[in-house]
N, C-alpha and C. Protein backbone atom coordinates (compact mmCIF):
# COMPACT_ATOMS: atom_id res chain seq x y z
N UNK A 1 116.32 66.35 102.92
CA UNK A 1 115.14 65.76 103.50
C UNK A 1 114.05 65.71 102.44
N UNK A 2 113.53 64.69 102.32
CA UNK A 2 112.46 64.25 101.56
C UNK A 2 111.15 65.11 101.64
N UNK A 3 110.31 65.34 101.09
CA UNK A 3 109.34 66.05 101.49
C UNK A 3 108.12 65.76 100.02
N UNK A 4 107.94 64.62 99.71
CA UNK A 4 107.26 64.51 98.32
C UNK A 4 105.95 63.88 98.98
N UNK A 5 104.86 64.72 98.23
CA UNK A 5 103.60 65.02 98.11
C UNK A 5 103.16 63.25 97.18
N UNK A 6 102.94 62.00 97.98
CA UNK A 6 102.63 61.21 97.49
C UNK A 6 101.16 60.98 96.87
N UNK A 7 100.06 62.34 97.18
CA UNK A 7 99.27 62.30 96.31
C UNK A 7 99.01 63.31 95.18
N UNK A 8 99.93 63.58 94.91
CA UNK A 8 100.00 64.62 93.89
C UNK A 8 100.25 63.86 92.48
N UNK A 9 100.38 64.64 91.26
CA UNK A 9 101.01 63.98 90.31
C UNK A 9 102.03 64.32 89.79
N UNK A 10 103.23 63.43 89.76
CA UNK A 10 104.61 63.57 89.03
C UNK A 10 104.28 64.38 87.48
N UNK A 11 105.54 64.81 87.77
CA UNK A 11 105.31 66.20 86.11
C UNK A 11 106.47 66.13 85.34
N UNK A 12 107.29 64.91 84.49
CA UNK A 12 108.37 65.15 84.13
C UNK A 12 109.32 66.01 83.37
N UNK A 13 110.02 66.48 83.70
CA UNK A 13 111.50 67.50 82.95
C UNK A 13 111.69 67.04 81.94
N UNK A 14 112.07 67.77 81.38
CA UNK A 14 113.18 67.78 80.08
C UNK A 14 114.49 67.73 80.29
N UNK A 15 115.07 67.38 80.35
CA UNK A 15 116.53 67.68 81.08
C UNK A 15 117.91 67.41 80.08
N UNK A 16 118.45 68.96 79.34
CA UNK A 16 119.51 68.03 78.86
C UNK A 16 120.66 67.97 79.97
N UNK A 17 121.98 67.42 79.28
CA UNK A 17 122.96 67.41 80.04
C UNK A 17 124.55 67.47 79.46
N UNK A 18 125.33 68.37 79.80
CA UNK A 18 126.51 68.05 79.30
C UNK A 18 127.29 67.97 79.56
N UNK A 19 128.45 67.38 79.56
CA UNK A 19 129.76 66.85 80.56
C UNK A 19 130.86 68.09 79.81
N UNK A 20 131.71 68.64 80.71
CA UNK A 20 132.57 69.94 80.38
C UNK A 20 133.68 69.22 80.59
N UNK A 21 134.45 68.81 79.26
CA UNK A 21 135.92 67.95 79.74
C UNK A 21 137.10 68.22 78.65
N UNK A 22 137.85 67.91 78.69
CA UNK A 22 138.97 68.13 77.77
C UNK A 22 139.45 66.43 77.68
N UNK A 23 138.95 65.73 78.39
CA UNK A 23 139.61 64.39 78.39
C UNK A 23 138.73 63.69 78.49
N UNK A 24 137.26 63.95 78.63
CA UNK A 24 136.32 62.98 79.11
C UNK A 24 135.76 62.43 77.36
N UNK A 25 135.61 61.11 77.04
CA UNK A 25 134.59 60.89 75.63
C UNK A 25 133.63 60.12 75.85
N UNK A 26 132.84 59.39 75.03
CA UNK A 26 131.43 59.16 75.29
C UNK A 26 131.49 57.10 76.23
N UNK A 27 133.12 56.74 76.04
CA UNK A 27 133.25 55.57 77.16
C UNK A 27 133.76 55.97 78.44
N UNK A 28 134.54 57.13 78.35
CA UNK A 28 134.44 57.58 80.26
C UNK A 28 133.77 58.06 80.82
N UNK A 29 132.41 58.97 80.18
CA UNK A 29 132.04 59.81 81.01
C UNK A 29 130.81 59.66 82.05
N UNK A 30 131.97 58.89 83.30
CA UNK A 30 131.32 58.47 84.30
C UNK A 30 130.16 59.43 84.98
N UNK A 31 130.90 60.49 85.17
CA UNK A 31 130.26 61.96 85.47
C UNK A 31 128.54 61.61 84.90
N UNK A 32 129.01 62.03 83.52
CA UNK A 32 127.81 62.43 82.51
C UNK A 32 126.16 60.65 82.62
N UNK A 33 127.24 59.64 82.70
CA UNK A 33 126.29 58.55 82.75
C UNK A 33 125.74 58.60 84.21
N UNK A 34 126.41 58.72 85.25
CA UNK A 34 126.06 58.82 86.66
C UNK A 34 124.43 60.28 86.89
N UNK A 35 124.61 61.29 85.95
CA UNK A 35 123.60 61.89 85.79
C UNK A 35 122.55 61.57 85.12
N UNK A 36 122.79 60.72 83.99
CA UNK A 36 121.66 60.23 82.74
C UNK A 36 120.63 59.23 83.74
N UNK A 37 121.50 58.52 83.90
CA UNK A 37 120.97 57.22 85.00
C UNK A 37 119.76 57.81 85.70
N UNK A 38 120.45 58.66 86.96
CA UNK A 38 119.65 59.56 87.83
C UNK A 38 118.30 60.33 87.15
N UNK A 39 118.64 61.11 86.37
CA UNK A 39 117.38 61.58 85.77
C UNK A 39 116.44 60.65 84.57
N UNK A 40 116.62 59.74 84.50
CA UNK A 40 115.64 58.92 83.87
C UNK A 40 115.13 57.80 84.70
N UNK A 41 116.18 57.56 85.78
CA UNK A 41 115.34 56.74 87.00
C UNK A 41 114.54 57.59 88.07
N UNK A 42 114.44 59.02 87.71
CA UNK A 42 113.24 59.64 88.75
C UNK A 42 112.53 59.98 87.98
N UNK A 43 112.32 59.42 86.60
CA UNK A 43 111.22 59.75 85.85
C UNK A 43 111.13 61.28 84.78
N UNK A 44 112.49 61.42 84.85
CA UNK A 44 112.59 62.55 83.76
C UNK A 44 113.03 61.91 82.39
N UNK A 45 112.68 63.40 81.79
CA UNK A 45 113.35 62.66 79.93
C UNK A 45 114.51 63.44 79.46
N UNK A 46 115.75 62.14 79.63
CA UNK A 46 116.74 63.01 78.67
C UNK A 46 116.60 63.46 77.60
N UNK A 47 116.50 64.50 77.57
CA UNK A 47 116.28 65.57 76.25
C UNK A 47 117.20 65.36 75.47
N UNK A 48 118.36 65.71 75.87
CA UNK A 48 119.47 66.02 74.97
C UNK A 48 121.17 65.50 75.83
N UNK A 49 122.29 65.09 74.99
CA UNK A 49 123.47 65.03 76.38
C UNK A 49 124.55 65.39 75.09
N UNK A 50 125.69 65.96 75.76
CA UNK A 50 126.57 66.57 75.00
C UNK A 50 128.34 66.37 75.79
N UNK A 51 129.38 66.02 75.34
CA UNK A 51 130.67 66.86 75.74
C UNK A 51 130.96 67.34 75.25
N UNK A 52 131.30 68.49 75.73
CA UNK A 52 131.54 70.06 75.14
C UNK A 52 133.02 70.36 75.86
N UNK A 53 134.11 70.70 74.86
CA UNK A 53 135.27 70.86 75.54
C UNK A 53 135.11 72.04 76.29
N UNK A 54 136.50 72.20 77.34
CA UNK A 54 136.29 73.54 78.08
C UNK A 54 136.72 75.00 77.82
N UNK A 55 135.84 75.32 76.62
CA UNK A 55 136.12 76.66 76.20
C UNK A 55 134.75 77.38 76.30
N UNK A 56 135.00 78.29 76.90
CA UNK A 56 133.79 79.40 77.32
C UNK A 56 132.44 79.45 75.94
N UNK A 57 133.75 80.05 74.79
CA UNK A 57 131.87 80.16 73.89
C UNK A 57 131.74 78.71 73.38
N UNK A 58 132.11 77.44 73.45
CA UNK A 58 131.17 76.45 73.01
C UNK A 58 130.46 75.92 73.88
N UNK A 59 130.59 76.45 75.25
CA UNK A 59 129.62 76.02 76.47
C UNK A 59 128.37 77.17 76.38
N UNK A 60 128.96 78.69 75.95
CA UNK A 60 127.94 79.36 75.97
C UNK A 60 127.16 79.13 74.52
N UNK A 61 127.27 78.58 73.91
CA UNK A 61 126.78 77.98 72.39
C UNK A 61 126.05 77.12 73.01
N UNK A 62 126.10 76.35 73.11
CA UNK A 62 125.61 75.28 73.56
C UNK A 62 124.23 75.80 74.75
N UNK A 63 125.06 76.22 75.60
CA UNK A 63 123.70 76.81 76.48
C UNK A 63 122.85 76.93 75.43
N UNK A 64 122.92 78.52 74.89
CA UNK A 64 121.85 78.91 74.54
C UNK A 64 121.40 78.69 72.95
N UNK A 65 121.83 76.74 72.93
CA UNK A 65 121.08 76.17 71.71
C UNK A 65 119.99 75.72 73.04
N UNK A 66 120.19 75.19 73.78
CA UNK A 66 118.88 74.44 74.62
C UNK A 66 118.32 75.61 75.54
N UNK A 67 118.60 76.88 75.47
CA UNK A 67 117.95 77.86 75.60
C UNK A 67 116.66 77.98 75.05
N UNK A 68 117.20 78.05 73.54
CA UNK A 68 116.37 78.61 72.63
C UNK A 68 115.40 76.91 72.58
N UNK A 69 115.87 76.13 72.75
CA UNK A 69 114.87 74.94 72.13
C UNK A 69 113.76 74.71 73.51
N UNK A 70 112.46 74.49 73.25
CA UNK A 70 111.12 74.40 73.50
C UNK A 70 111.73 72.91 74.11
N UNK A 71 112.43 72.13 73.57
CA UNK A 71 112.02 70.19 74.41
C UNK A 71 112.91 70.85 75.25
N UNK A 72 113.48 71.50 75.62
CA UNK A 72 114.45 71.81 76.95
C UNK A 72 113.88 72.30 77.79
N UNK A 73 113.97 72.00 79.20
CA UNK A 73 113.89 72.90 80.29
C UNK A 73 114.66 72.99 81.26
N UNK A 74 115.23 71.65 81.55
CA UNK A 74 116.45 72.12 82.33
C UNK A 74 118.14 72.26 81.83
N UNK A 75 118.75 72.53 81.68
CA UNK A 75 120.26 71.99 81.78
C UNK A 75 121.22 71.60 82.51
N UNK A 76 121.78 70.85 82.57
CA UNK A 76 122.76 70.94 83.91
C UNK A 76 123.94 70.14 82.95
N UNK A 77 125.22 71.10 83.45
CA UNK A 77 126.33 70.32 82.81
C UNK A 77 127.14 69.77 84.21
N UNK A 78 128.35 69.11 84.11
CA UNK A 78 128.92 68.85 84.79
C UNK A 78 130.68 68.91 84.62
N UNK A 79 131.76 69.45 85.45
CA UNK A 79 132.67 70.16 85.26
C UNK A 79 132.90 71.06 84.53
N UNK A 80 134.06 71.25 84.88
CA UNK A 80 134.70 72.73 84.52
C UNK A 80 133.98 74.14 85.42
N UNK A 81 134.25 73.76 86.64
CA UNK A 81 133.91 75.04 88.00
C UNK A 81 134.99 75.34 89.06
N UNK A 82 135.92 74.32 88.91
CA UNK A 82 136.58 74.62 89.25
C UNK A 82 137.60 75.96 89.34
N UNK A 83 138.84 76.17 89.57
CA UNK A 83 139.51 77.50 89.79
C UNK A 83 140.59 77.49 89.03
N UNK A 84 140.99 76.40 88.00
CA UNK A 84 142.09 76.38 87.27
C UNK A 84 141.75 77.41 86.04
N UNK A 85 142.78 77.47 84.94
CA UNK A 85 142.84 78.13 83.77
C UNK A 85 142.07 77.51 83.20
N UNK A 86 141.76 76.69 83.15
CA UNK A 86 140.92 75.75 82.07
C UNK A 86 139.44 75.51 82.76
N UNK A 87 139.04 76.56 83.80
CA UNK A 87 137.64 76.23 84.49
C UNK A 87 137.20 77.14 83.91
N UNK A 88 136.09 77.45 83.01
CA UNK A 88 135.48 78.68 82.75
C UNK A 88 133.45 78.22 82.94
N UNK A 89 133.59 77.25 82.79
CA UNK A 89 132.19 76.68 82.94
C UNK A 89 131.00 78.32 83.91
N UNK A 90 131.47 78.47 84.90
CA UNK A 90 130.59 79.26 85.58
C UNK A 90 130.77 80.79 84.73
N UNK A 91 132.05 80.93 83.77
CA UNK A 91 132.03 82.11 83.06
C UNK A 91 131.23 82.43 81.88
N UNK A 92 130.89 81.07 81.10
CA UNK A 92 130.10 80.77 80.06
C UNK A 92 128.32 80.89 80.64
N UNK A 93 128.57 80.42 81.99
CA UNK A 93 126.99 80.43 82.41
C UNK A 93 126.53 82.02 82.40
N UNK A 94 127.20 82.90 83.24
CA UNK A 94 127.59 84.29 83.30
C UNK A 94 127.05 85.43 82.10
N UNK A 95 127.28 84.71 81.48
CA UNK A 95 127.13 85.44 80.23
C UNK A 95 125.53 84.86 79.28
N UNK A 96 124.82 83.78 79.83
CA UNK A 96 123.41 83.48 79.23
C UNK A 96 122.65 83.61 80.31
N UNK A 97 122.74 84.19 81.84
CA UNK A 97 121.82 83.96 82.60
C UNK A 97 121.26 84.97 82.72
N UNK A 98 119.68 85.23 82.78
CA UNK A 98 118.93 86.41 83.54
C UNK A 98 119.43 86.37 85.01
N UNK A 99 119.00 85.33 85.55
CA UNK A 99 118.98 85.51 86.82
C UNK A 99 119.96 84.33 87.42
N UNK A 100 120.47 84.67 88.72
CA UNK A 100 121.19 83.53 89.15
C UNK A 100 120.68 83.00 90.27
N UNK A 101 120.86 81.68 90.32
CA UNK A 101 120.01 81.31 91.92
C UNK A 101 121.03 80.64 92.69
N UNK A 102 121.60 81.70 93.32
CA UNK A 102 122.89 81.84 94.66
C UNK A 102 123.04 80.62 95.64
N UNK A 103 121.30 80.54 96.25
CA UNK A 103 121.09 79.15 96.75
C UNK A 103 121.54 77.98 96.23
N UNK A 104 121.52 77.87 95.18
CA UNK A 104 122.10 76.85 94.39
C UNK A 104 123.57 75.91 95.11
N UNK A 105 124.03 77.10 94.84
CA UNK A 105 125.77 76.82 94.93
C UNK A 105 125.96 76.81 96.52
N UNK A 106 125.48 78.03 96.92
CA UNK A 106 125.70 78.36 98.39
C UNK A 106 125.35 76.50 98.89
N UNK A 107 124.19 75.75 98.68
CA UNK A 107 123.32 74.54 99.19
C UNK A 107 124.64 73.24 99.09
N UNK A 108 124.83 73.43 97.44
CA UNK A 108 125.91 72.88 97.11
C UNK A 108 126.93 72.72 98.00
N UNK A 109 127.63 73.55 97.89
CA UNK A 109 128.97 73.70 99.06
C UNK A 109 128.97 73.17 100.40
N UNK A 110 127.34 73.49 100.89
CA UNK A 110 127.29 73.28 102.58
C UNK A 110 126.65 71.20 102.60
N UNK A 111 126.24 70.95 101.62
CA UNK A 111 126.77 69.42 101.11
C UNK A 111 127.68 69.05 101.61
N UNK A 112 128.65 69.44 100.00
CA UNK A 112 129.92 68.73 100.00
C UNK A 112 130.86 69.23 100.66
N UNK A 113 130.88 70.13 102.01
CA UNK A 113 131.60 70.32 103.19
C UNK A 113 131.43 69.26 104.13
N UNK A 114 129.79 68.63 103.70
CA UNK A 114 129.89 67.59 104.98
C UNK A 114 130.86 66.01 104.61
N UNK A 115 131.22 66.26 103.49
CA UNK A 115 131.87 65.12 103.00
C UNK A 115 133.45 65.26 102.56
N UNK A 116 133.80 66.94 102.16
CA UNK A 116 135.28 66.53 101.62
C UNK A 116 135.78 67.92 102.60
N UNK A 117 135.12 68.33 103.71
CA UNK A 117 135.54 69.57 104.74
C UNK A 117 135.63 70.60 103.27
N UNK A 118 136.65 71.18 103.92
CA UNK A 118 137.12 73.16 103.10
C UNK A 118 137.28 72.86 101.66
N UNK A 119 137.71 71.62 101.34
CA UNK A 119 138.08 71.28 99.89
C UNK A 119 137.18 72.08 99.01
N UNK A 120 135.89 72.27 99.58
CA UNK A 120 134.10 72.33 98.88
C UNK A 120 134.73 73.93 97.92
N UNK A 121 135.72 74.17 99.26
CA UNK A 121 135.33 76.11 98.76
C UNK A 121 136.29 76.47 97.46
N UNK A 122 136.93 75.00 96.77
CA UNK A 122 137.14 75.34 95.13
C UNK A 122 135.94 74.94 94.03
N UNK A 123 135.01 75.01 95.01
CA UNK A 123 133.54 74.61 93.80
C UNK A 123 133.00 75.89 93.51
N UNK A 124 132.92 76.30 92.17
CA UNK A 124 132.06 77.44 91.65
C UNK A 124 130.63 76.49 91.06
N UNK A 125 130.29 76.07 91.54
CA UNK A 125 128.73 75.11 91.15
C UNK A 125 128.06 76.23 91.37
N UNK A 126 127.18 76.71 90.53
CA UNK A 126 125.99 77.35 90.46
C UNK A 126 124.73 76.85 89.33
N UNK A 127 123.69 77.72 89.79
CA UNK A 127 122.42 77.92 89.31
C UNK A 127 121.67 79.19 88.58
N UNK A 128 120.86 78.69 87.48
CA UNK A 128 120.40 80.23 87.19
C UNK A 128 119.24 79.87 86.41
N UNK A 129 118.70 81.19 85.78
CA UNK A 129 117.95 80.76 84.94
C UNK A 129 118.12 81.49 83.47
N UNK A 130 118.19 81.26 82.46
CA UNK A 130 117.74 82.02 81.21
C UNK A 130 117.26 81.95 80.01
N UNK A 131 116.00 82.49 79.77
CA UNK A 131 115.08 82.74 78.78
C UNK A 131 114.29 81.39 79.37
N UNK A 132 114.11 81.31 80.26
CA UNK A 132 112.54 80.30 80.68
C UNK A 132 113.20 79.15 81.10
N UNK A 133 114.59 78.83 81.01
CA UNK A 133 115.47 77.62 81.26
C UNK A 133 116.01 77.86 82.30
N UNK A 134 115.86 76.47 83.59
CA UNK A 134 117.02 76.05 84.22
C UNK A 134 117.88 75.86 84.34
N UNK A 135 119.20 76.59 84.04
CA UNK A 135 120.63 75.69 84.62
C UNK A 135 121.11 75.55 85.81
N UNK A 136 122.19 74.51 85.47
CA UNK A 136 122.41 74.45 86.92
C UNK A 136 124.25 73.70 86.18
N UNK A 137 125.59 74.19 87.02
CA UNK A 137 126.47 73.47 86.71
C UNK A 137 127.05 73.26 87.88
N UNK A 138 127.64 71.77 87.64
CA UNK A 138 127.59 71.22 88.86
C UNK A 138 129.24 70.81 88.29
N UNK A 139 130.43 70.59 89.82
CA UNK A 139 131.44 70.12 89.34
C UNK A 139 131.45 68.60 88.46
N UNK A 140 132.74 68.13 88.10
CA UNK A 140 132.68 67.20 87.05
C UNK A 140 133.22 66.12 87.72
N UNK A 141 133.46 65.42 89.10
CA UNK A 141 133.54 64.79 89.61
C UNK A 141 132.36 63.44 89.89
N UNK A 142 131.98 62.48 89.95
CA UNK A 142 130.80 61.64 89.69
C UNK A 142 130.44 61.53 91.38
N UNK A 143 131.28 62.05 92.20
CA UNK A 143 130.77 62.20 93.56
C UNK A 143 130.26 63.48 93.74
N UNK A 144 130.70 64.22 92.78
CA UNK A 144 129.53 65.45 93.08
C UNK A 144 128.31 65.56 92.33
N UNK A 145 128.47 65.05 91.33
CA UNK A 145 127.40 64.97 90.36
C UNK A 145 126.40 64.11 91.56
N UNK A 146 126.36 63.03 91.94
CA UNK A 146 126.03 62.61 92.70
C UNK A 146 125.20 63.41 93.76
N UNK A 147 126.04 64.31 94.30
CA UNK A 147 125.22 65.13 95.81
C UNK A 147 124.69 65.96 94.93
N UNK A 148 124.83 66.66 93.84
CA UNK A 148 123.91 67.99 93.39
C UNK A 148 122.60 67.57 92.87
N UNK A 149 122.41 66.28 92.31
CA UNK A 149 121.32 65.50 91.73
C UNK A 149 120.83 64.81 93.35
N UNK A 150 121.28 63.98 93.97
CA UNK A 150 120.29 63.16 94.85
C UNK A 150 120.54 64.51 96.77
N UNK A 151 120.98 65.48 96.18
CA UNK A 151 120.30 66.43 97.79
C UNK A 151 119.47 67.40 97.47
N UNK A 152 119.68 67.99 96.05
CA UNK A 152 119.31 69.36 95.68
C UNK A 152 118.49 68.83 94.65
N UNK A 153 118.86 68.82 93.37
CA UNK A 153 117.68 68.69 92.18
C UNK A 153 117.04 67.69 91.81
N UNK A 154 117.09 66.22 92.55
CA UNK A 154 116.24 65.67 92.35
C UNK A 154 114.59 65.89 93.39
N UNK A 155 114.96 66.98 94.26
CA UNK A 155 114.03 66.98 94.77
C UNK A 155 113.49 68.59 94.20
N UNK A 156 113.77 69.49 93.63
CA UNK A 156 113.45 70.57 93.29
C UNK A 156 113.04 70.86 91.79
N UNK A 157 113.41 69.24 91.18
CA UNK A 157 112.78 69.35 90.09
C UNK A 157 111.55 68.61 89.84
N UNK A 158 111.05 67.87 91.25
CA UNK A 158 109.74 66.73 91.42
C UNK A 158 108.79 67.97 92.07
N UNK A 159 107.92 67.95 90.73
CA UNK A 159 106.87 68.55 91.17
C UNK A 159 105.81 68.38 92.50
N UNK A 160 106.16 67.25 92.91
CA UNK A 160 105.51 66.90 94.13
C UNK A 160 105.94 67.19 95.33
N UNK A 161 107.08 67.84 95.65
CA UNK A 161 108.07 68.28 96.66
C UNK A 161 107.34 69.57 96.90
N UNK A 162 107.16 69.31 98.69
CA UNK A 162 106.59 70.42 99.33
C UNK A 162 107.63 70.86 100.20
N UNK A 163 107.45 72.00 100.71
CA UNK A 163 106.25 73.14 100.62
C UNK A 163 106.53 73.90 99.13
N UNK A 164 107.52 73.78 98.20
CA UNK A 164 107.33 74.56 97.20
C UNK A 164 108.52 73.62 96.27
N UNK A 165 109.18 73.68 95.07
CA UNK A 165 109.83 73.29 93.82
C UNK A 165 110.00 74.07 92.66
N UNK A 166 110.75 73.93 92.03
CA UNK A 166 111.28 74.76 90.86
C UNK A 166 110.30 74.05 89.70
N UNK A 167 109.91 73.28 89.39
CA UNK A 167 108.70 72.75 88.66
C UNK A 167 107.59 73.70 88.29
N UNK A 168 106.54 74.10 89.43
CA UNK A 168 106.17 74.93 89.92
C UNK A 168 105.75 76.11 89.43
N UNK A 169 107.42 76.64 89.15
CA UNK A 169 107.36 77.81 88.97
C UNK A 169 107.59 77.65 87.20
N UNK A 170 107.96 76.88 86.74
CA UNK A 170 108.33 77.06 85.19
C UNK A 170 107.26 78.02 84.62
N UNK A 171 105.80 78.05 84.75
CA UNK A 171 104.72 78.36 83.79
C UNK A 171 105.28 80.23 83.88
N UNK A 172 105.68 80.79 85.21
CA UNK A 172 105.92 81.79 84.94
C UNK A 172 107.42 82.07 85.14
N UNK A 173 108.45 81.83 84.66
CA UNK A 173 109.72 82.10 84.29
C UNK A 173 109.91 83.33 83.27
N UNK A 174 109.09 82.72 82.17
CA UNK A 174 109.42 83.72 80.90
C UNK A 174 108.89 85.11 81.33
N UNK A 175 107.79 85.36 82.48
CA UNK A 175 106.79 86.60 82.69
C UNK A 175 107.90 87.97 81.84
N UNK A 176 108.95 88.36 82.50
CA UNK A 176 109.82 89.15 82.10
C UNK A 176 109.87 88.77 80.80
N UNK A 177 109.53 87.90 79.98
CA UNK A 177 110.15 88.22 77.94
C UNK A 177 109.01 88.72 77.54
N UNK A 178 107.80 88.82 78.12
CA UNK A 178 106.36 89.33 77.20
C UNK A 178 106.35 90.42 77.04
């Protein structure tokens, strides 16, 4: 449900993004363009976009290069959450996050239950935060990329979304590094 504060003022993201594939390259990745699209048509700036094969430390590399970088604030990759041998995406997150935001995934799931039933409950999609950064990994499907961007973060990353947004809160994220 919509809830944007039409007299407020829009505050745009940083947003990189990276597609988690072993097969995906820069002419398939429907996934990864289906997100670019989305966040530069609600007025954010792609920061940065990447495919990163699915091995734990070049996803956790990667995190925490747009960790450490200032034009970043959000991340969100897409696949590799799944439950196979080759899903480690939520294991790589695991290992750079302060904090995790449970809601995330939990929101996620109760989504894409309304669309693919029980199937949902092989999604490890989560959220977190670390060192002042947003992530968020979302499966690698372009129908989910889809529901995690237009139910959940396109509205939690518009600063104009009431009663509250993850926007918002960026100025004090880091409070804990001082």
């Amino acid at each position: 449900m919509s809830r944007i504060d039409e007299s407020a003022a829009f505050l745009p993201v940083r947003i990189a993004i990276a597609t988690i594939s072993d097969s995906r390259n820069e002419t398939n990745d429907t996934s990864g363009d289906a997100l670019a699209a989305r966040i530069t048509g609600a007025g954010h700036i792609l920061a940065a976009r990447a495919i990163i094969r699915d091995d734990a430390p070049a996803i956790e590399a990667q995190l925490r290069g747009w960790i450490a970088d200032a034009a970043v604030d959000v991340a969100i990759t897409t696949g590799g959450t799944g439950v196979t041998g080759r899903d480690v995406t939520p294991e790589a997150f695991r290992r750079v996050l302060d904090k995790e935001i449970e809601g995330f995934g939990e929101l996620f799931r109760w989504i894409s239950f309304a669309k693919i039933g029980t199937s949902t409950m092989q999604s490890r999609a989560l959220g977190g935060v670390a060192g002042g950064t947003y992530l968020f990994a979302l499966p690698g499907s372009t129908g989910a990329v889809k529901d995690g961007w237009d139910e959940i973060l396109r509205f939690q990353l518009d600063s104009r979304h009431r009663p509250c947004n993850l926007v918002e809160l960026m100025p004090r994220l880091r409070e804990h590094l001082r």
